[in-house]
Structure formats: structure tokens, C-alpha cells
Protein backbone atom coordinates (compact mmCIF):
# COMPACT_ATOMS: atom_id res chain seq x y z
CA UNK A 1 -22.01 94.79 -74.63
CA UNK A 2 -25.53 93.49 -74.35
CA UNK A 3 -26.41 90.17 -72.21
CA UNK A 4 -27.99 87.18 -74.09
CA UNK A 5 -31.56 86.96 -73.28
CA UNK A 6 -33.01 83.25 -72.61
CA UNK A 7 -34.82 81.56 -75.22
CA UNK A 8 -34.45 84.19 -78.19
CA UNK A 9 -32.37 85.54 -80.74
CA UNK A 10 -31.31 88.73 -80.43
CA UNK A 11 -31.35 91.63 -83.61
CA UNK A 12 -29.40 95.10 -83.82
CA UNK A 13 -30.73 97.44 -85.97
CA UNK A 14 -29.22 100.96 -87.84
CA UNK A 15 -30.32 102.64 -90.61
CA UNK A 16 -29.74 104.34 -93.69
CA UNK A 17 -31.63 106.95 -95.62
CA UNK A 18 -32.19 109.49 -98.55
CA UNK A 19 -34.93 111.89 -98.80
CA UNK A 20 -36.04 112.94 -102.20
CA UNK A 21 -39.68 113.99 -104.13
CA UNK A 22 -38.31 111.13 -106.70
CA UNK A 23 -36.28 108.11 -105.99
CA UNK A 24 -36.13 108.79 -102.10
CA UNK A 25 -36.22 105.64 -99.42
CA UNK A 26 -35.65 104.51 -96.19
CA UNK A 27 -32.93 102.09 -94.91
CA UNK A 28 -33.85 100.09 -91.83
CA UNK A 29 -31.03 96.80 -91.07
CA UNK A 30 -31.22 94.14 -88.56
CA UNK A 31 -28.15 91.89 -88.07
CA UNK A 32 -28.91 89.13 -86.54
CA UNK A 33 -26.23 86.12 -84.36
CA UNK A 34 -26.62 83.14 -83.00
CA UNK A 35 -25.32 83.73 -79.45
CA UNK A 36 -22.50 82.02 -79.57
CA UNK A 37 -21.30 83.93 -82.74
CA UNK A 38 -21.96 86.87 -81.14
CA UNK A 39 -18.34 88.06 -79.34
CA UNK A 40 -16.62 86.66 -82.91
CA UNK A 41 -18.82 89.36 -84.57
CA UNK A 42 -17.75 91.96 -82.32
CA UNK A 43 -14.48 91.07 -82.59
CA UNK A 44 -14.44 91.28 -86.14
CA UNK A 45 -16.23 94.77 -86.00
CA UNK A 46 -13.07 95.99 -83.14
CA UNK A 47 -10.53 94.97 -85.86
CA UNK A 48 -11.62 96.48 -88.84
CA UNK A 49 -12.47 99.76 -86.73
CA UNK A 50 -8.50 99.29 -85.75
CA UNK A 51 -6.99 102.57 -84.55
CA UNK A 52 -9.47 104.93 -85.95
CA UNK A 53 -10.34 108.14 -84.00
CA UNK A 54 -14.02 107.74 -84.10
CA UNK A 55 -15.36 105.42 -81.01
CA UNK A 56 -17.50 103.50 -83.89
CA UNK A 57 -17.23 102.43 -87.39
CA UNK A 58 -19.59 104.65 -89.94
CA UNK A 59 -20.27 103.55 -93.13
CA UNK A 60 -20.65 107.16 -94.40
CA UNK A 61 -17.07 107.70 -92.94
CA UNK A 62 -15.25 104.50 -94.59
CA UNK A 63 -13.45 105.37 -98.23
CA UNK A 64 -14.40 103.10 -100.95
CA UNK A 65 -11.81 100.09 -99.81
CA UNK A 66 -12.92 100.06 -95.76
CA UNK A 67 -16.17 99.73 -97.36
CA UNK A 68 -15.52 96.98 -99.42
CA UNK A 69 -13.26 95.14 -96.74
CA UNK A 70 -16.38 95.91 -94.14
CA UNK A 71 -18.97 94.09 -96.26
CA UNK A 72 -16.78 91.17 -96.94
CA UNK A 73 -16.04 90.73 -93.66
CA UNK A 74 -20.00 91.15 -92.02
CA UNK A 75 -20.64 88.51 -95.31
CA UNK A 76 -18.00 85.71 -93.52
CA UNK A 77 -19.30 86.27 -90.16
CA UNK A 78 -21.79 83.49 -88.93
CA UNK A 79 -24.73 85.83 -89.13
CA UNK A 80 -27.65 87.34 -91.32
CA UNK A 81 -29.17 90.31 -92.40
CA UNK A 82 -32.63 91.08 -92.74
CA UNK A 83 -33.10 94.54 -94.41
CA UNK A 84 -36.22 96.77 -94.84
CA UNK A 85 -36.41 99.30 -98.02
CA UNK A 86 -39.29 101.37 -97.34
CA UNK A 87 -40.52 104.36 -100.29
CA UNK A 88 -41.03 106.64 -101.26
CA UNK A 89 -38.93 108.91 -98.52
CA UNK A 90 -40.27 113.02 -99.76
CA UNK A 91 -38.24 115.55 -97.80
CA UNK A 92 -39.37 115.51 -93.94
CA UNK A 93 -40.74 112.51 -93.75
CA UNK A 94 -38.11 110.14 -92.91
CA UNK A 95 -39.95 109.18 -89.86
CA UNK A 96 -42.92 108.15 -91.36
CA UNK A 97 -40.84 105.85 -93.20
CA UNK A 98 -38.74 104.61 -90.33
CA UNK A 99 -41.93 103.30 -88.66
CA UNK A 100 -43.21 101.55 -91.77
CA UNK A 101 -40.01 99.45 -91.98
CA UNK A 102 -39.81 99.07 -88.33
CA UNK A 103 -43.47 96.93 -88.24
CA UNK A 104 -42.22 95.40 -91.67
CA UNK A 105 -39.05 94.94 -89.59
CA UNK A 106 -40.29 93.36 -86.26
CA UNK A 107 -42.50 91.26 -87.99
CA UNK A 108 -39.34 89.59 -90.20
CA UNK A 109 -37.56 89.42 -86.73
CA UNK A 110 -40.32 87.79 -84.67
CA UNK A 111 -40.78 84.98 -87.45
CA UNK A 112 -37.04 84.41 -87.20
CA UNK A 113 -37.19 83.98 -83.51
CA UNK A 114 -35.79 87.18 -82.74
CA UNK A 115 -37.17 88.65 -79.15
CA UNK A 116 -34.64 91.03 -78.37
CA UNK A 117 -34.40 94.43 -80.81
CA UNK A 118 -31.69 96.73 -79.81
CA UNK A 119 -31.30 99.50 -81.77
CA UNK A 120 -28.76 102.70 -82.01
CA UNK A 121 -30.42 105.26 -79.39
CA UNK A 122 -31.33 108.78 -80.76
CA UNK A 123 -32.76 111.38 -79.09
CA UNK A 124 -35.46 110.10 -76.09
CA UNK A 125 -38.44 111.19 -78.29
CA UNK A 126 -37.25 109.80 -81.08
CA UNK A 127 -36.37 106.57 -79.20
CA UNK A 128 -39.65 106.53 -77.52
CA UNK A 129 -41.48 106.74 -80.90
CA UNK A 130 -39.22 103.70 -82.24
CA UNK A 131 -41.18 101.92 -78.50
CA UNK A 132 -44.63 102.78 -79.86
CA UNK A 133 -43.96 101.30 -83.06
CA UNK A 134 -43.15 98.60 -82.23
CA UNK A 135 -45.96 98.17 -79.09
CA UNK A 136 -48.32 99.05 -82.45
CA UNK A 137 -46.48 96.12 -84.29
CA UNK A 138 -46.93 93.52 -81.82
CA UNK A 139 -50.92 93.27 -81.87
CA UNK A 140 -50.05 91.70 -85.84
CA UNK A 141 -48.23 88.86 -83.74
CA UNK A 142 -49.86 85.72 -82.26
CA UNK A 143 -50.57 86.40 -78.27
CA UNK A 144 -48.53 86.04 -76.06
CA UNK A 145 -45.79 86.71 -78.56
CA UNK A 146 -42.44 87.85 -76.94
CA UNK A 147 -40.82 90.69 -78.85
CA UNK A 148 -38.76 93.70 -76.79
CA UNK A 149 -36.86 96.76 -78.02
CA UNK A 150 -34.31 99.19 -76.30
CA UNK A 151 -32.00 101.70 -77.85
CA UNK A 152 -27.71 101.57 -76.86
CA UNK A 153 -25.30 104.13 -78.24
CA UNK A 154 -23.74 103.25 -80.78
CA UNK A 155 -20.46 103.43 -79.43
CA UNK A 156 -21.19 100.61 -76.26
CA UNK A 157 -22.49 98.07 -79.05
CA UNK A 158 -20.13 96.73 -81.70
CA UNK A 159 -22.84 94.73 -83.33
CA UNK A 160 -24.79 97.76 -84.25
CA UNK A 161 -21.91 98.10 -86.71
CA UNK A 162 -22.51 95.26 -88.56
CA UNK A 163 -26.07 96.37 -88.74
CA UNK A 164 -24.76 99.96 -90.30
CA UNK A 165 -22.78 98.29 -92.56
CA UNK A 166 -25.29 96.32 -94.11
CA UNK A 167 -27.75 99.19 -94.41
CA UNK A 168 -25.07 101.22 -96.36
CA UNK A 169 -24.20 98.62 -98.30
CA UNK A 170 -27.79 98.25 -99.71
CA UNK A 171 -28.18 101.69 -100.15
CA UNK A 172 -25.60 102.22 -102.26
CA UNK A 173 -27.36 99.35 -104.49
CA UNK A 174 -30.29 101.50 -104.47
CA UNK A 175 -27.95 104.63 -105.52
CA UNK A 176 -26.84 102.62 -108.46
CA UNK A 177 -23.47 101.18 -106.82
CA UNK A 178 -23.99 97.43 -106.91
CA UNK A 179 -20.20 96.43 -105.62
CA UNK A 180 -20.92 95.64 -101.89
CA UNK A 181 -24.71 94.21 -101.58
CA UNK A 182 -23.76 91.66 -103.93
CA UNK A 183 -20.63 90.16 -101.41
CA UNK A 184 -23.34 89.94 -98.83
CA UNK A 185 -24.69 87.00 -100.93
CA UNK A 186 -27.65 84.76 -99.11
CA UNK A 187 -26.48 86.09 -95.85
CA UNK A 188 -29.13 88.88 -97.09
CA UNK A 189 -32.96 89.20 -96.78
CA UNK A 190 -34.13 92.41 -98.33
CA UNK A 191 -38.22 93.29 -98.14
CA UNK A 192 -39.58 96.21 -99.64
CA UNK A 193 -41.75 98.51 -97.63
CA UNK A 194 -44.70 100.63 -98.98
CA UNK A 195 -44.50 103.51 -96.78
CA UNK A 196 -47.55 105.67 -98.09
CA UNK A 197 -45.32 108.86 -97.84
């Protein structure tokens, strides 16, 4: 569980993406609490995991009902969702794209009041890339701006759940399945990235 930082909001990020020479794009979703909503959220993220094997909920594991139960219940939590759609996403090039929404991303956040990004750790090159990015962001924010990132497993932070959820949820509006983002309702901010792929 993370600590509140002073003064800020804090945002936890997953992500979502498909690769393709047509019709590919790039997933990146922030869920965002006011602090004292926080430990509700979690809560509500420990319940619908329930007694499942895995230490975290997946969207790519859930059947079609945990899916729809998960989105309903991130949509009545006291929180929001700000959601970066970057394309186009050709084969090996995910990254690329991942740092396009991630400026788009931290730039959303900061204007929101968000100082604190925590996102689901990879691998420590691919977490220190997600570092630069954002260091490369922050010079497109007023000085002195405050704006931090670190990376958790995903298994330690029960909020990064919520964030997972709402990427797959507007993915699969993007693969043509519009019956979860719509249940996110204005609890939803999507922006579309140009990622120059």
C-alpha cells in the first residue's frame, strides 16, 4: 500500500495494448482518488478479486461477467479515470507508443493536481525508460512544477487494479465491444494520442 504524499493527488497507472500495421493502439490508464477514498477503492478491488488464485485481478483473465461486475464497480467508486489512446501501435513499437501517452498522460495528471504517478513496475530498463519520460515531460510544465513517478508490483498495489480495469475496458471499445466503457460514464476522460509510429 502506498503512503499519501502531502499536498497532491496521487495517480496509478496500467496499460493496455494491441499491435497491428492497421487499427493498432496503445492503452495507457490513470485512476485517480481523493485520499480519503483511497482504502474504500482498495477494498472494493480485494472483494471482487475474492478467492481467486492469482495475487491480482487481470482484466485479460476476468470472463465476460467479472468484467462487467469490475467496471461497474471502479464506475461507483469515488474516483476518475483519465485514459490515453495513443496510434497507430505497428508491430514492435509499443514502446514508442507508451511514451507518447505517458507525456500526454503526465500532462492530464499534473493539471488535475496529481504529483504522485505510481505505476505497475516492469523490468528495471523498462521502468527506467517510463523515469525519462516523464523527466522529458516535465520541462512542458510551469517551473517548479511537482510531478514524481515510481513503479510497485502489481500485486502490493490494489489500486493499480482499478487502473487495469479501466484500460481494458476502453480497449475493448476500441475492439468494437462497447458494453463496459459506457458504465464508466463521466467518471471517464479519454485523450487521443498521436504517436508518430
Amino acid at each position: 500500500m502506498i503512503t499519501p504524499s502531502p499536498g497532491g493527488l496521487q495517480a496509478f497507472a496500467d496499460e493496455s495494448f494491441r499491435e497491428a500495421e492497421l487499427g493498432g493502439f496503445y492503452v495507457l490508464a490513470a485512476a485517480v482518488f481523493e485520499p480519503g477514498a483511497e482504502d474504500a477503492a482498495r477494498d472494493a478491488m480485494h472483494v471482487l478479486q475474492g478467492k481467486r488464485a492469482p495475487l491480482k485481478l487481470h482484466w485479460n483473465e476476468m470472463n465476460q461477467q467479472l468484467r462487467h461486475n469490475a467496471v461497474k464497480t471502479i464506475a461507483d467508486l469515488d474516483g476518475f479515470y483519465v485514459v490515453a489512446v495513443g496510434s497507430p501501435v505497428p508491430a514492435r513499437r509499443q514502446e514508442r507508443a507508451r511514451a507518447a501517452c505517458l507525456v500526454q498522460l503526465t500532462l492530464e495528471l499534473h493539471g488535475l493536481g496529481v504529483t504522485e504517478l505510481h505505476m505497475e513496475s516492469r523490468t528495471p530498463e523498462l521502468n527506467q525508460r517510463d523515469v525519462n519520460t516523464v523527466r522529458g515531460a516535465r520541462f512542458c510544465l510551469p517551473r517548479r512544477s511537482v510531478f514524481h513517478i515510481d513503479h510497485i508490483p502489481g500485486k502490493r498495489e490494489a489500486l493499480l487494479w482499478a487502473a487495469d480495469i479501466a484500460a481494458g475496458a476502453v480497449r475493448a471499445q476500441h475492439e468494437g465491444r462497447a458494453d463496459y466503457q459506457p458504465l464508466l460514464g463521466e467518471s471517464l476522460h479519454e485523450i487521443a494520442v498521436t504517436t508518430d509510429c
